[in-house]
N, C-alpha and C. Protein backbone atom coordinates (compact mmCIF):
# COMPACT_ATOMS: atom_id res chain seq x y z
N UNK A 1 10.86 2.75 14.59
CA UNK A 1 9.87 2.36 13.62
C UNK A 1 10.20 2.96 12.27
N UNK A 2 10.21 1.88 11.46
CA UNK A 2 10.44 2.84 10.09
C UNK A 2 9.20 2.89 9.33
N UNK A 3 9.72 4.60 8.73
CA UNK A 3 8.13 5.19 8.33
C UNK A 3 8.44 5.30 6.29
N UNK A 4 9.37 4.40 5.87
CA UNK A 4 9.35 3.58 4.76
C UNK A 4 9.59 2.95 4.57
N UNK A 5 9.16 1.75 3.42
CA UNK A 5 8.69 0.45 2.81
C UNK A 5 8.66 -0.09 1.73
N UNK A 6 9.28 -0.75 1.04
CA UNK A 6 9.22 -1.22 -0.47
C UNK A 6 7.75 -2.91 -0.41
N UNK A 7 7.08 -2.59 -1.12
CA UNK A 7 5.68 -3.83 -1.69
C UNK A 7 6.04 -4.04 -3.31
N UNK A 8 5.66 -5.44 -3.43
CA UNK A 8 5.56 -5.64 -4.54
C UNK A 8 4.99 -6.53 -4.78
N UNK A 9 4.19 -6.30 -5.81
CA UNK A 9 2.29 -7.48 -6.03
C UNK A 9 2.37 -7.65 -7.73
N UNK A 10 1.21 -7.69 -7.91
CA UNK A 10 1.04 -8.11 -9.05
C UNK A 10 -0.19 -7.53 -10.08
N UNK A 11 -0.11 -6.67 -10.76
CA UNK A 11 -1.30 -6.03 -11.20
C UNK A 11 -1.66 -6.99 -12.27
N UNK A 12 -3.02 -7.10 -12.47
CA UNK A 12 -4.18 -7.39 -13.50
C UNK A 12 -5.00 -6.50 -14.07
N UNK A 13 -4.73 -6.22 -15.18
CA UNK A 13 -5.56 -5.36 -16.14
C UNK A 13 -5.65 -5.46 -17.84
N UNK A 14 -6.96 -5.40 -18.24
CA UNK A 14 -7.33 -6.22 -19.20
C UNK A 14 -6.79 -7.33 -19.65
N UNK A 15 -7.16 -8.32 -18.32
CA UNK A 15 -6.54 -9.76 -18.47
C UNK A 15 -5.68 -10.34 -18.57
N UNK A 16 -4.59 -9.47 -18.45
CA UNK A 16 -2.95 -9.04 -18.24
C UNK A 16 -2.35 -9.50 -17.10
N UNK A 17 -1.09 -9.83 -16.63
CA UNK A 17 -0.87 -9.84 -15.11
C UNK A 17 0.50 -9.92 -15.59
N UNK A 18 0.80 -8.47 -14.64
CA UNK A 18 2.13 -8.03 -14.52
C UNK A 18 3.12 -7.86 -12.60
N UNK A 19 3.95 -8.00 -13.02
CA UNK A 19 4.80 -7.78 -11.69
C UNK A 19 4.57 -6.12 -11.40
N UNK A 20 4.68 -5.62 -10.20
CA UNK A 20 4.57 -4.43 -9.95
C UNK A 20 5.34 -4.22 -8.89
N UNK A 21 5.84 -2.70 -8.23
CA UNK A 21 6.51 -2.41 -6.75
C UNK A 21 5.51 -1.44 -6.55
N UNK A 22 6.33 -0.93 -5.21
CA UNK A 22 6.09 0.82 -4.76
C UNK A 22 6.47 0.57 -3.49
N UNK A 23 6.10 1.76 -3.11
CA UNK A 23 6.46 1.92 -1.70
C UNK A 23 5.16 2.28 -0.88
N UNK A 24 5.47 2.48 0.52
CA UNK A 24 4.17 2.93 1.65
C UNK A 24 5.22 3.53 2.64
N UNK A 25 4.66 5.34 2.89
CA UNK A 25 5.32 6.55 3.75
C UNK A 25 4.35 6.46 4.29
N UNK A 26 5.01 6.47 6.07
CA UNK A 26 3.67 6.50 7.02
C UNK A 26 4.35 7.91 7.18
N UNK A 27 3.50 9.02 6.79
CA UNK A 27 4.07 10.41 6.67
C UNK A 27 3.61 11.41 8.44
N UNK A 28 2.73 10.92 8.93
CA UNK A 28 2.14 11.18 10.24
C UNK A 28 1.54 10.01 10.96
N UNK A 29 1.83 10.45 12.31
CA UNK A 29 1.30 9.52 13.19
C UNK A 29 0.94 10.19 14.48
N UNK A 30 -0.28 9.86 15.33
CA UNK A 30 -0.64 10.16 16.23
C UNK A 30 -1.48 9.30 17.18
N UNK A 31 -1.94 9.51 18.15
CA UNK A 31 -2.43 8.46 19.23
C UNK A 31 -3.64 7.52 18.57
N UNK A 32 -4.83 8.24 17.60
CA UNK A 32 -5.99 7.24 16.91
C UNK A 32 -5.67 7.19 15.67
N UNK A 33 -4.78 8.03 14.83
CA UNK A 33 -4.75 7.82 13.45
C UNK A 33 -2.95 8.08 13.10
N UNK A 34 -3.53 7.53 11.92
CA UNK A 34 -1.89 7.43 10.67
C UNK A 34 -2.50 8.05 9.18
N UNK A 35 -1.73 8.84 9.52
CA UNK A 35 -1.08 9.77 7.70
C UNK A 35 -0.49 9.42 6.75
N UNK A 36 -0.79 8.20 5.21
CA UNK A 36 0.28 7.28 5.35
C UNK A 36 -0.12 7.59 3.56
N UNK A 37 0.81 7.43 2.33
CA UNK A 37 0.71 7.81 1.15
C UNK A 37 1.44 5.99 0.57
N UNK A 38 1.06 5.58 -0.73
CA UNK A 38 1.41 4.41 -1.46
C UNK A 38 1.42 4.93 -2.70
N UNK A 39 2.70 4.11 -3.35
CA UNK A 39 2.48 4.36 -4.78
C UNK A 39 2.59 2.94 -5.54
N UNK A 40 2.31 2.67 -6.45
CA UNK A 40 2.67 1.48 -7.24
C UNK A 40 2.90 2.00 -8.69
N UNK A 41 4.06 0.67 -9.27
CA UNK A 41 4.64 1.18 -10.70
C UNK A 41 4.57 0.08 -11.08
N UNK A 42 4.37 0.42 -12.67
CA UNK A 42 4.90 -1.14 -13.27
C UNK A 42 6.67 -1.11 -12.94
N UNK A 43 7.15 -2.67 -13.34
CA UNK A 43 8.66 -2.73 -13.19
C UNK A 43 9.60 -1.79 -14.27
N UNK A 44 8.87 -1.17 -15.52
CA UNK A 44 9.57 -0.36 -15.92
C UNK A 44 9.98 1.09 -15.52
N UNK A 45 8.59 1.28 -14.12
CA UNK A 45 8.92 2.72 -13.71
C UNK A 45 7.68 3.35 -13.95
N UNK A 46 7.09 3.10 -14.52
CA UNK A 46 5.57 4.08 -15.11
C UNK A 46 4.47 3.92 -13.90
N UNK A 47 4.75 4.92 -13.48
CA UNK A 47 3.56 4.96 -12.44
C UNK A 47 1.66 4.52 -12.73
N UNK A 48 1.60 3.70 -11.82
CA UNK A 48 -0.27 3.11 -11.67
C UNK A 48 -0.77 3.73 -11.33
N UNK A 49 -0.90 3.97 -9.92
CA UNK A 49 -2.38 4.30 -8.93
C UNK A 49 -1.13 5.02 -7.64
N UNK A 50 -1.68 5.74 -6.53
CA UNK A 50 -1.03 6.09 -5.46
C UNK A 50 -2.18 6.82 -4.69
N UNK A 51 -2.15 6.86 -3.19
CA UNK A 51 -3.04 7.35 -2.54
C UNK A 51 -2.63 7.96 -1.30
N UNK A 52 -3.08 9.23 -0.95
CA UNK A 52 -2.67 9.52 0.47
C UNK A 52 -3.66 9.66 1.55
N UNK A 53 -3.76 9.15 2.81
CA UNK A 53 -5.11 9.20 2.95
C UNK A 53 -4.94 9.16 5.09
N UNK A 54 -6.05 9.12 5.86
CA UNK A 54 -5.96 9.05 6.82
C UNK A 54 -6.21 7.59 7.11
N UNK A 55 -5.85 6.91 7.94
CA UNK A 55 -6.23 5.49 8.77
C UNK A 55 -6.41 5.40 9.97
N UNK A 56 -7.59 5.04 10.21
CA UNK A 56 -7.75 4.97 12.24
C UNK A 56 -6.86 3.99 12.68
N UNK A 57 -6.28 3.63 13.60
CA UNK A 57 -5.22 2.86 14.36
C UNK A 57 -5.90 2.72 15.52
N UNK A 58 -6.98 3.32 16.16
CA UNK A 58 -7.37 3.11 17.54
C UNK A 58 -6.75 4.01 18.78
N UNK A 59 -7.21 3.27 19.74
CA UNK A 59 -6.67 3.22 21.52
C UNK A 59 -5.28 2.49 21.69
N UNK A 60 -5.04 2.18 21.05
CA UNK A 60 -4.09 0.30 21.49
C UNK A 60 -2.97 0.90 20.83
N UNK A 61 -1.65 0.48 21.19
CA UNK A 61 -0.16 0.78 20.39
C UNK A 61 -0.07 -0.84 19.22
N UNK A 62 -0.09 -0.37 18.27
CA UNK A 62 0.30 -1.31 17.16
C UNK A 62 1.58 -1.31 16.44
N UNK A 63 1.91 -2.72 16.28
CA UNK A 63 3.12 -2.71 15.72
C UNK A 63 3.55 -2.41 14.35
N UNK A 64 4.45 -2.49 13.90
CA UNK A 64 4.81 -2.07 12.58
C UNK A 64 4.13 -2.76 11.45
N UNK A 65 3.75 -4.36 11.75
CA UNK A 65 3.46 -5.22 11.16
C UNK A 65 1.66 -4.82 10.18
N UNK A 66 1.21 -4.31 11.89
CA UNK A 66 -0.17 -4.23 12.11
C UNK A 66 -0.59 -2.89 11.21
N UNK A 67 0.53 -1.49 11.71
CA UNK A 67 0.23 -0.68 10.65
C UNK A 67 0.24 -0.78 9.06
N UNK A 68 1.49 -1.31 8.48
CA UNK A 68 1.40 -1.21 7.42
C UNK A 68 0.46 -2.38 6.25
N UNK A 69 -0.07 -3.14 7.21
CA UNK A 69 -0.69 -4.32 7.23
C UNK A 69 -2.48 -3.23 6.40
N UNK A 70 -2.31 -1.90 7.21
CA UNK A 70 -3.62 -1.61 7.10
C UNK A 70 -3.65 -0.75 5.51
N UNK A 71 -2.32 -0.49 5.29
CA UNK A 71 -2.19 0.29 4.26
C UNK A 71 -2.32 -0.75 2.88
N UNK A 72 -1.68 -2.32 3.18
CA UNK A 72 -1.83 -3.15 1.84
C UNK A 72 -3.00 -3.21 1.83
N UNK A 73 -4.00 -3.70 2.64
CA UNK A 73 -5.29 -4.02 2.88
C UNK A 73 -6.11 -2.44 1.50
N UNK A 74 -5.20 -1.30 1.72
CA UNK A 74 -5.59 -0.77 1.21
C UNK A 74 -5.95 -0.48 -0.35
N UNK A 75 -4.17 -0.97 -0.64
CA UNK A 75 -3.81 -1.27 -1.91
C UNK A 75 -4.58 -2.24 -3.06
N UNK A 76 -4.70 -3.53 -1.72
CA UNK A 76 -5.46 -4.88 -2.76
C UNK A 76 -6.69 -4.27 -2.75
N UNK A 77 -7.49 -3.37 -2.39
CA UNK A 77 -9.47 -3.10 -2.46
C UNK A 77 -9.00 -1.92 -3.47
N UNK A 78 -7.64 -1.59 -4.13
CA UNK A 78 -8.04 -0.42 -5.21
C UNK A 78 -8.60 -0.89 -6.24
N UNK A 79 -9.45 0.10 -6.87
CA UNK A 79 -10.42 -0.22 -7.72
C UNK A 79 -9.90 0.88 -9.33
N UNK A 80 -9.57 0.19 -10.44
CA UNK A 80 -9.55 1.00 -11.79
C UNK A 80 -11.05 0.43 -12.34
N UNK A 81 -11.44 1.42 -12.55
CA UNK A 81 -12.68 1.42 -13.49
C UNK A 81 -13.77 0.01 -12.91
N UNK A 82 -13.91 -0.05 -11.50
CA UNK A 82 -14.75 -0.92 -11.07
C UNK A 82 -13.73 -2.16 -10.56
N UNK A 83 -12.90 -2.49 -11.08
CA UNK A 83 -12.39 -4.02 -10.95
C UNK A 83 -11.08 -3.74 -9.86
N UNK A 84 -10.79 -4.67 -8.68
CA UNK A 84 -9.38 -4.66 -8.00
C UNK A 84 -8.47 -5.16 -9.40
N UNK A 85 -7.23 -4.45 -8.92
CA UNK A 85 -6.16 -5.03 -10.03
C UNK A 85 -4.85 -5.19 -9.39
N UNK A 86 -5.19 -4.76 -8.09
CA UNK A 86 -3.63 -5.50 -7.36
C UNK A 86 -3.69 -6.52 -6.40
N UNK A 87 -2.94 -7.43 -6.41
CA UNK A 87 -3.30 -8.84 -5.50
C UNK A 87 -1.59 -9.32 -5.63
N UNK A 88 -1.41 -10.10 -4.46
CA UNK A 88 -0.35 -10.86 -3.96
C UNK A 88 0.73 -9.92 -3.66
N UNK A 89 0.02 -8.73 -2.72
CA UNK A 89 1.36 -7.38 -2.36
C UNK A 89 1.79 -8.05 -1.24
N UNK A 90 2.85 -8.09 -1.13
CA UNK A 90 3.87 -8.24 0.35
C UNK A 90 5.01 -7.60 0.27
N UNK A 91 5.23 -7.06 1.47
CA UNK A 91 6.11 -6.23 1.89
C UNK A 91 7.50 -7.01 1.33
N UNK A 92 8.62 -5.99 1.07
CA UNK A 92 10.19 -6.76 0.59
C UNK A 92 11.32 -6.79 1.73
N UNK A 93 10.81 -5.16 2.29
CA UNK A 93 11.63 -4.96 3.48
C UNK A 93 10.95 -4.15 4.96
N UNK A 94 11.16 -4.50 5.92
CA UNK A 94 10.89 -4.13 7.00
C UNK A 94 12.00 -3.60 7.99
């Protein structure tokens, strides 16, 4: 299982819409939860937003798909100053 990932979406801010990357480190893992950090940049490099945080995973063995699936989920509900500003993240490599 690999525990890094390149995403790349599209930020919106003040009515703007730019290309963006980053990555997602699933930095821990254990039987109900994942330890997992994201960052996003604009394409020049200047860092956005990044988060490190815990995620429940359950009882059940999930696939790679399913984990990192929980971390975009995470990415698109970030919020700057009230408003989401990242949308259309998909993974580049798996």
């Amino acid at each position: 299982m690999k525990d890094r990932i390149k995403v790349a979406g599209v930020i919106t801010y003040d009515g703007h819409s730019r290309p963006c990357s980053g990555t997602i480190n699933i930095l821990n893992m254990s039987d109900k939860q994942m330890y997992a950090s994201w960052q996003m940049a604009h394409e020049g490099g200047d860092a956005i937003a990044g988060v490190a945080r815990n995620y429940f995973v359950g009882d059940k063995t999930h696939t790679e798909d399913e984990l990192f699936a929980k971390v975009i989920a995470d990415i698109v509900n970030y919020r700057i100053l009230r408003k989401r500003v990242f949308s259309a993240v998909t993974i580049l490599d798996l």
